[in-house]
Protein backbone atom coordinates (compact mmCIF):
# COMPACT_ATOMS: atom_id res chain seq x y z
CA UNK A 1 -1.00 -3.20 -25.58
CA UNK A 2 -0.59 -0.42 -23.18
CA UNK A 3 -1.65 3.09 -24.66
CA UNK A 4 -1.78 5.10 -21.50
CA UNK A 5 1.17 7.95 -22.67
CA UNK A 6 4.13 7.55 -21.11
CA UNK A 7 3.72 4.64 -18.65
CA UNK A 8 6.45 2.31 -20.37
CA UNK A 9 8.88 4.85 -19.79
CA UNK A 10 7.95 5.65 -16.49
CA UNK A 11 7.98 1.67 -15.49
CA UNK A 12 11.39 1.55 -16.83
CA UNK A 13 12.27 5.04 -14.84
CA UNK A 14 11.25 3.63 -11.85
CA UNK A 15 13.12 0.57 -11.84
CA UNK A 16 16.11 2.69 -12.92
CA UNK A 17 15.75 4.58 -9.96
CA UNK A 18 15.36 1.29 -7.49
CA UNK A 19 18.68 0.82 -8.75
CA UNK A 20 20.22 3.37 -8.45
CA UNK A 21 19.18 5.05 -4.62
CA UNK A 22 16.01 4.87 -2.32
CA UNK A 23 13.09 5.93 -3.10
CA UNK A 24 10.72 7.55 -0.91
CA UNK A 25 6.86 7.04 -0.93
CA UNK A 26 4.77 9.55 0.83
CA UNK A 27 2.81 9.61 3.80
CA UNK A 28 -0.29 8.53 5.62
CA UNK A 29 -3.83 9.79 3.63
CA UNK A 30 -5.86 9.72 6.81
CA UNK A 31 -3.81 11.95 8.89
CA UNK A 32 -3.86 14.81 6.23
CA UNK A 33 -7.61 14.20 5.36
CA UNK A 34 -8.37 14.74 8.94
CA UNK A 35 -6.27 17.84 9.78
CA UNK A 36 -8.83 19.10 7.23
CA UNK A 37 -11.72 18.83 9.59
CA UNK A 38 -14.39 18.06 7.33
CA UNK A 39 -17.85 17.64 8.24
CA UNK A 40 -20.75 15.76 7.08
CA UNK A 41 -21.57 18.78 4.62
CA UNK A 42 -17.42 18.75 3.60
CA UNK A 43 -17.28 15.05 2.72
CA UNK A 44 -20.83 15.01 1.01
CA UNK A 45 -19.62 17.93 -1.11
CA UNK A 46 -22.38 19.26 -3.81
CA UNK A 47 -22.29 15.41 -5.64
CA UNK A 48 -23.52 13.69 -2.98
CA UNK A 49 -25.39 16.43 -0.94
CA UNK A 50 -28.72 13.85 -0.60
CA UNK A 51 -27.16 10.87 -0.39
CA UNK A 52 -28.94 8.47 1.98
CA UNK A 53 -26.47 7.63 4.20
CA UNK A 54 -23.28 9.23 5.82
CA UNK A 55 -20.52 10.08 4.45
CA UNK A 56 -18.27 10.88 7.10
CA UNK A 57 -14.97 9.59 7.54
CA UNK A 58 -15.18 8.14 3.91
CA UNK A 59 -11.95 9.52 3.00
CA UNK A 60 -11.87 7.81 -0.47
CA UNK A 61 -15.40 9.55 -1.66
CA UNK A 62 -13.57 13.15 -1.72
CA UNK A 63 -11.87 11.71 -4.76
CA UNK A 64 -15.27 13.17 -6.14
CA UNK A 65 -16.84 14.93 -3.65
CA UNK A 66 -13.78 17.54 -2.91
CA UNK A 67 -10.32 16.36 -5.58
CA UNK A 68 -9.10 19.66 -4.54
CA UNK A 69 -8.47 18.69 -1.15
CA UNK A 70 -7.25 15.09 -2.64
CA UNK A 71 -4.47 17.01 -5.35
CA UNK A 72 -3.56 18.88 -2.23
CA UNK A 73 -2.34 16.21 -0.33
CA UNK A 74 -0.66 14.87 -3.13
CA UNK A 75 0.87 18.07 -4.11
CA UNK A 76 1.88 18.40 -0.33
CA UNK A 77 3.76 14.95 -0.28
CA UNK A 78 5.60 15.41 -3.54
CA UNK A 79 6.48 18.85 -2.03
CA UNK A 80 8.57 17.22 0.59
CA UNK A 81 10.33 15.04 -1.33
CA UNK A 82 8.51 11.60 -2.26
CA UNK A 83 9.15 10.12 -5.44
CA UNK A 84 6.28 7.93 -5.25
CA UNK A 85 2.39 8.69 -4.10
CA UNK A 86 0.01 6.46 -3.45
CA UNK A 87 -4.02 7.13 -4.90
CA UNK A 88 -6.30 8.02 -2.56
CA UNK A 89 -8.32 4.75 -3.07
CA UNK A 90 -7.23 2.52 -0.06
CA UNK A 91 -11.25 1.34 0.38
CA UNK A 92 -12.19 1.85 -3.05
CA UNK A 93 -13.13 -1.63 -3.72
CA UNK A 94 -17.25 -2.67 -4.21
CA UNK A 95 -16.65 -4.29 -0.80
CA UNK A 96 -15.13 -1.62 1.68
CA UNK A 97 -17.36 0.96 -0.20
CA UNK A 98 -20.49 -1.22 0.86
CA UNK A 99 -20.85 0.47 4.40
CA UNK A 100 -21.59 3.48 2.55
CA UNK A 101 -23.70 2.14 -0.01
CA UNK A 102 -21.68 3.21 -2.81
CA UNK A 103 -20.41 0.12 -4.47
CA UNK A 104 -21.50 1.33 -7.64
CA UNK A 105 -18.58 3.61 -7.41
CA UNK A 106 -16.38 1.82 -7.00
CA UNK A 107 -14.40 1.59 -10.35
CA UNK A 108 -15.33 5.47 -10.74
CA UNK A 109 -13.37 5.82 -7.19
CA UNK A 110 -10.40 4.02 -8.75
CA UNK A 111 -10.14 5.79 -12.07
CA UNK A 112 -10.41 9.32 -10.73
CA UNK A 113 -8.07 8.52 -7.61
CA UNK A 114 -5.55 7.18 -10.27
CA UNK A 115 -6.15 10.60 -12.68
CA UNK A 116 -5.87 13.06 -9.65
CA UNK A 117 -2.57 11.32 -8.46
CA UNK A 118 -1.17 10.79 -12.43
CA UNK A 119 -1.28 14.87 -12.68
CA UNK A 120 0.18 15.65 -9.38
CA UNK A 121 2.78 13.61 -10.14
CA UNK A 122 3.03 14.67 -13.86
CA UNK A 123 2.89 18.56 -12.56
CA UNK A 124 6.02 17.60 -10.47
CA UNK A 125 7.78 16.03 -12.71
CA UNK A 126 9.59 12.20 -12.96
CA UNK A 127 7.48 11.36 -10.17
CA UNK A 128 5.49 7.79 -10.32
CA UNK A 129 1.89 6.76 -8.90
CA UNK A 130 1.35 3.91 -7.06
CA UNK A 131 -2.30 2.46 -7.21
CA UNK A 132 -3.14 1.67 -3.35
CA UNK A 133 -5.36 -1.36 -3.33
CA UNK A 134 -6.10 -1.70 0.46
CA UNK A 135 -7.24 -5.24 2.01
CA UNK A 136 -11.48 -4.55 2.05
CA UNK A 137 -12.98 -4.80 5.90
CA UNK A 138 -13.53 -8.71 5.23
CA UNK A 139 -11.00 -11.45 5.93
CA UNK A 140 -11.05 -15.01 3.69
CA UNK A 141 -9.33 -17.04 6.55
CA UNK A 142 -10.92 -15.94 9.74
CA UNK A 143 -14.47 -16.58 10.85
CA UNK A 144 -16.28 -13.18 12.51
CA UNK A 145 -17.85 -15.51 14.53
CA UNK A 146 -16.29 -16.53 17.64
CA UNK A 147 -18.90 -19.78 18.12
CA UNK A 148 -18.44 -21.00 14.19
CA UNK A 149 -15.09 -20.85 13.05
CA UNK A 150 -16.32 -22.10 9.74
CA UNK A 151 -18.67 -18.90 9.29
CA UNK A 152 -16.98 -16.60 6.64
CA UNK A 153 -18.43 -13.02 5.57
CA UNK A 154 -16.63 -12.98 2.36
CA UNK A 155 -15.43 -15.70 -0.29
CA UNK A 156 -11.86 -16.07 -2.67
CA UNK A 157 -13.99 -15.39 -5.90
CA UNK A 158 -16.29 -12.18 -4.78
CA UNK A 159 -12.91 -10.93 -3.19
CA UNK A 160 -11.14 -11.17 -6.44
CA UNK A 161 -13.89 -10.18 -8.73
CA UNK A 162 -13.78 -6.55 -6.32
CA UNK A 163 -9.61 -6.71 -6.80
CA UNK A 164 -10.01 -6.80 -10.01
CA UNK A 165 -12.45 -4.25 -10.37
CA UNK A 166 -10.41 -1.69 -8.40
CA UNK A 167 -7.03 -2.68 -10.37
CA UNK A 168 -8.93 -2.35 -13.36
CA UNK A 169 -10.13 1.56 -12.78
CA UNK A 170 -6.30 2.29 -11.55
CA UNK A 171 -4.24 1.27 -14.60
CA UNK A 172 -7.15 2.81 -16.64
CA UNK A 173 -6.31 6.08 -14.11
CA UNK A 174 -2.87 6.31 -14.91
CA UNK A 175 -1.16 4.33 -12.40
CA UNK A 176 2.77 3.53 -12.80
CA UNK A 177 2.14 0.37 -10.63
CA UNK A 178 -0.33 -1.74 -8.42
CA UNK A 179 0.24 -1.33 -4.42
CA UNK A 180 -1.37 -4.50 -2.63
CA UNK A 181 -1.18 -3.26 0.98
CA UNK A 182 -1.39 -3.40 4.66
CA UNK A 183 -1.96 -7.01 4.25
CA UNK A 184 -3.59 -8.94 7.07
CA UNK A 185 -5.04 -12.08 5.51
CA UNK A 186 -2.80 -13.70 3.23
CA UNK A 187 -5.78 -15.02 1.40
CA UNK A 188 -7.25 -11.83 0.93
CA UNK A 189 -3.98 -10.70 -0.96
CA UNK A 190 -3.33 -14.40 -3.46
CA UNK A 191 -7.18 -12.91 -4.36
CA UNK A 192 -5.99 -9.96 -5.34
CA UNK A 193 -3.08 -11.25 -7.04
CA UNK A 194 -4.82 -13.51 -8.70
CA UNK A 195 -7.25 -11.33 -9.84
CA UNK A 196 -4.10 -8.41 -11.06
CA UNK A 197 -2.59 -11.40 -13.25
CA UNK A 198 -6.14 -12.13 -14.74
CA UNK A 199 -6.52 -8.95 -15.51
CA UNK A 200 -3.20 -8.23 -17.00
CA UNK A 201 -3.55 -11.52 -19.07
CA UNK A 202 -6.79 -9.59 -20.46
CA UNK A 203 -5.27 -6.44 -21.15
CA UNK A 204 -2.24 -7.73 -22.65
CA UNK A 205 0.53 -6.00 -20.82
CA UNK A 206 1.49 -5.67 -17.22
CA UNK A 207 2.70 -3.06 -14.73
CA UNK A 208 4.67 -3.42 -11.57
CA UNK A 209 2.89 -5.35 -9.02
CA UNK A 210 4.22 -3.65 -5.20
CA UNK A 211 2.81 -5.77 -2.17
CA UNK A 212 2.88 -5.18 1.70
CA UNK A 213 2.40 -6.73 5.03
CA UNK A 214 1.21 -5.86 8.30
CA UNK A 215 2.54 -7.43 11.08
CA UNK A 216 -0.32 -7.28 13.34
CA UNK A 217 1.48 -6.71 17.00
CA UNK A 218 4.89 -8.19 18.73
CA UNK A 219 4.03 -11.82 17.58
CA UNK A 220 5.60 -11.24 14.80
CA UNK A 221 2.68 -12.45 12.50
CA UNK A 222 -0.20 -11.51 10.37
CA UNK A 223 -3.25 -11.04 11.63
CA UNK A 224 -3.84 -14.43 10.15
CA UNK A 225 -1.14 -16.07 11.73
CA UNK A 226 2.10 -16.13 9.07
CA UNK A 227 5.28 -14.79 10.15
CA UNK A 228 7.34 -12.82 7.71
CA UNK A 229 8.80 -15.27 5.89
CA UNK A 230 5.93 -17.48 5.73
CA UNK A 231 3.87 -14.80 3.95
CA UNK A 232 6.89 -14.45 1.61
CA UNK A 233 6.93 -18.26 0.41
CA UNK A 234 3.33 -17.37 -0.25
CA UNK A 235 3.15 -14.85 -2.23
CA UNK A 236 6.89 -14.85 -4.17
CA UNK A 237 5.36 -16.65 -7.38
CA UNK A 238 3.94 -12.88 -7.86
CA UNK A 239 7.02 -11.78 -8.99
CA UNK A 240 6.71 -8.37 -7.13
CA UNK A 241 8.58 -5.29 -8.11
CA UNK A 242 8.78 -5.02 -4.20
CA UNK A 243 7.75 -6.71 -1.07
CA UNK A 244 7.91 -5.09 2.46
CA UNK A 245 5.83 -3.94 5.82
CA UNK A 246 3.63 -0.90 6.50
CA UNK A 247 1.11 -0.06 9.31
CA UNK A 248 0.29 -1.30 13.00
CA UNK A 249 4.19 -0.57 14.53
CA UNK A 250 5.91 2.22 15.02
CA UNK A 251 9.84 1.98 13.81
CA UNK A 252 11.27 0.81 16.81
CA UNK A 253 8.88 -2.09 16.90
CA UNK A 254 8.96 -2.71 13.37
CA UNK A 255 12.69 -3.21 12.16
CA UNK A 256 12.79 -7.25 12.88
CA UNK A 257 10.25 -8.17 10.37
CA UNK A 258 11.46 -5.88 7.47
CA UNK A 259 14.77 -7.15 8.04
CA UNK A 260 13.08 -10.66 7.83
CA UNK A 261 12.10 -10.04 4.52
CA UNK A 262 15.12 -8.30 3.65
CA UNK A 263 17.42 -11.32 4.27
CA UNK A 264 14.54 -13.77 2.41
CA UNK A 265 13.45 -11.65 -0.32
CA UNK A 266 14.97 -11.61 -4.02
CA UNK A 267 13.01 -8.52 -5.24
CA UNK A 268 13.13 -4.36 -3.42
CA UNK A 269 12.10 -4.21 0.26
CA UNK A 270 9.82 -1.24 1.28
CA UNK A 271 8.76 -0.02 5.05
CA UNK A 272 6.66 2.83 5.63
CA UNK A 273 5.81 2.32 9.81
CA UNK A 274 3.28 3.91 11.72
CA UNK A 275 4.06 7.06 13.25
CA UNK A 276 4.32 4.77 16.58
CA UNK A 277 1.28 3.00 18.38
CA UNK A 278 -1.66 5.00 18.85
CA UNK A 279 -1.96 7.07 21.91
CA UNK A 280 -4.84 7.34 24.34
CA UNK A 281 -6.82 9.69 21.81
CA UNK A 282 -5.83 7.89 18.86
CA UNK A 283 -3.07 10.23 17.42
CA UNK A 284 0.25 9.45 16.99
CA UNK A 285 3.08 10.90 19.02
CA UNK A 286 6.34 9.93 17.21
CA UNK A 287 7.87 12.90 15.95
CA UNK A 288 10.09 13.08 11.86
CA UNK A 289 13.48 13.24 14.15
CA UNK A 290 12.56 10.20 16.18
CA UNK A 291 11.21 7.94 13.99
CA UNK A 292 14.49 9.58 11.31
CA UNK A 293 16.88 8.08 13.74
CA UNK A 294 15.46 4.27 13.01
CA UNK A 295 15.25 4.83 9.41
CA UNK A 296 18.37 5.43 8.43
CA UNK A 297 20.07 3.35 10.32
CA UNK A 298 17.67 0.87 8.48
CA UNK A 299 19.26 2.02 5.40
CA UNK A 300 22.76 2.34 6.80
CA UNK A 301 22.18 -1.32 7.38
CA UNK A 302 21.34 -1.48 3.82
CA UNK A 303 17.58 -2.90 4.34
CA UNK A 304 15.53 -0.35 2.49
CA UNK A 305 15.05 -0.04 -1.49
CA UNK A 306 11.58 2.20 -0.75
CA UNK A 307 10.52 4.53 2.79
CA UNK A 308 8.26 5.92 3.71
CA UNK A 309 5.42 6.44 6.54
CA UNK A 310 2.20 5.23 7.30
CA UNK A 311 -1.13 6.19 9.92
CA UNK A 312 -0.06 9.51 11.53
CA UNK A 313 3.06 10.65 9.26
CA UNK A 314 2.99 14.04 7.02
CA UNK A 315 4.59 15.96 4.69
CA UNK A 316 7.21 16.84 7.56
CA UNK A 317 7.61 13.17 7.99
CA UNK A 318 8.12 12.49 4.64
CA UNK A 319 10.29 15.39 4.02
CA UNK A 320 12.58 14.11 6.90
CA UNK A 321 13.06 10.30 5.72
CA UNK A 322 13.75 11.77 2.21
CA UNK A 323 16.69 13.98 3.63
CA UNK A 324 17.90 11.22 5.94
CA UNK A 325 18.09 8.82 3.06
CA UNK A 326 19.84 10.95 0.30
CA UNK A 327 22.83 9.53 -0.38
CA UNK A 328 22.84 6.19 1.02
CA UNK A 329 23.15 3.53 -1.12
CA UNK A 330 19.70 0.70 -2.07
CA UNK A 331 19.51 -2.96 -0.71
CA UNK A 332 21.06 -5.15 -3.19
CA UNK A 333 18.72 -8.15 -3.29
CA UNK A 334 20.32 -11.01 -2.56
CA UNK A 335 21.07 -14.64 -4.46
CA UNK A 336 18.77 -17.17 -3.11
CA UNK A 337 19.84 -20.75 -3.59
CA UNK A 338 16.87 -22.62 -5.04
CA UNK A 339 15.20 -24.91 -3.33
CA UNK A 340 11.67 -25.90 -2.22
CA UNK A 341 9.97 -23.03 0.21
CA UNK A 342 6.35 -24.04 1.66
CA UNK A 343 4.29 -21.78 4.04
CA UNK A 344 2.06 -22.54 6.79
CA UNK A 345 2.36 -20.11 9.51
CA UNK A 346 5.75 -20.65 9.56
CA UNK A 347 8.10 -21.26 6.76
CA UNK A 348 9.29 -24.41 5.42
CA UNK A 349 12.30 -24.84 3.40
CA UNK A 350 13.29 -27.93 1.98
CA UNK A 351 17.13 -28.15 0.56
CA UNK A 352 17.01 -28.18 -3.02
CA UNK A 353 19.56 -30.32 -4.85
């Protein structure tokens, strides 16, 4: 049984609110964290002032190191109008946190990403936290080793056991639901959902599972080959709260796959693009008005249940897609006649009876 205060109520708010307009998650964690300009000496904070290795560019160690930078960025997102905020624990799993030699931490990470999010959003008031499980710097299907294509670096079960670890730490944290994102192996995620329903079969009581894709470039697939609907067949027995796309594209470039899902999917749809493609320096040049114009007409078009943005949006992103969106009416999900759906890299339906 569930004895975090007030989650039940909040799971039931938020689905309320799917219903009822769009809801707006907030922007990209990087792109604040490094418009902070930290140094070694600002990441390492006084906790880990003699750790052995650096630090730098760890983004999810300031959960301890510095959580008043962390509740700031939260603070600034809800400011500007998101309804939903993601923990600051996107490589908080035993596996990303390896390169820094802090898989130890990794269900501390979790926990007190979850706890500094849970009172941001408490402070504002009938907001909800999302617990951002990102997709570890491994892949289960692909070999890193362009003569062996049988070589893998990581396996289903030590994936899942480090899933399960991180989803663990959130719901203990105080998360509303469970974010699977920027999805790249398909593999990589049915480990983490397998690992979330394990877990919830432990604890005795669930909370909303959200998962999302990356489509990798203008393919139109994952970096593992699946196209949209493909990854959908293979991951719908998850019974998601919401599926959708996030990352790699800007909105121009992204609007065929989430409408992909869209048409295929009988659960909410989310996108939060990139701010566009990276320019020669790595930043982003796409500007709240620009990418605005795409997503509303994405909603006009009635594809979106959940915006937001990804790498290179802030709070003046986010504040923008929340005032374009007021108003406009959620994606109904649609009726989808049963029949048999398989998934390679491409979808297979076979016509049910």
């Amino acid at each position: 049984m569930d004895r975090f205060p007030g989650r039940v109520e909040r799971i039931a708010a938020l689905k309320a609110a799917l219903d009822e307009r769009i809801l707006v998650i907030d922007g990209a964690a990087g792109t604040y964290i490094q418009a902070c300009s930290l140094d070694e000496a600002g990441y390492r904070g006084r906790r880990f002032a003699n750790w052995p290795r650096e630090l730098r560019g760890n983004n999810d160690v300031l959960i301890l190191s510095r959580p008043d930078i962390v509740r700031a960025m939260h603070d600034a997102y809800l400011k500007a109008g998101a309804d939903i905020i993601e923990t600051n624990t996107f490589s908080s799993t035993s596996i990303a946190q390896g390169d820094y030699g802090m898989e130890a931490l990794a269900r501390e990470l979790n926990v007190e990403g979850a706890r500094l999010a849970r009172a941001a959003a408490d402070a504002a008031g009938g907001k909800f936290v999302a617990g951002a499980i990102g997709p570890t710097n491994r892949t289960a299907s692909i070999s890193p080793d362009v003569n062996d294509p049988s070589t893998r670096n990581v396996d289903f079960e030590t994936l899942a056991a480090a899933y399960g670890e991180a989803a663990r730490g959130l719901i203990e944290g105080g998360a509303d639901a469970l974010l699977i994102e920027t999805i790249f192996d398909t593999l990589n995620a049915k480990a983490a959902i397998y690992a979330v329903h394990e877990l919830f079969e432990e604890l005795g009581f669930e909370i909303p599972l959200m998962l999302s894709v990356t489509i990798t470039d203008q393919s139109g697939r994952t970096l593992s080959g699946q196209t949209p609907e493909a990854f959908w067949n293979a991951v719908r027995h998850a019974r998601p709260l919401s599926v959708g796309v996030n990352c790699a594209l800007g909105p121009d470039l992204m609007r065929p796959y989430v409408a992909d899902l869209a048409r295929v999917a009988d659960c909410r749809v989310s996108a939060y693009p990139n701010a566009g493609l990276p320019n020669a320096f790595g930043g982003y040049d796409e500007t709240p008005e620009r990418m605005t114009a795409h997503l509303r007409e994405w909603a006009e078009s009635g594809l979106l249940n959940i915006v937001g943005g990804c790498c290179g949006t802030t709070p003046a992103h986010i504040a923008a897609f929340a005032d374009a969106v007021s108003g406009l009416p959620p994606r109904r999900s649609p009726t989808i006649p049963r029949a048999m759906r398989l998934s390679g890299l491409e979808a297979f339906t076979l016509a049910g009876p």
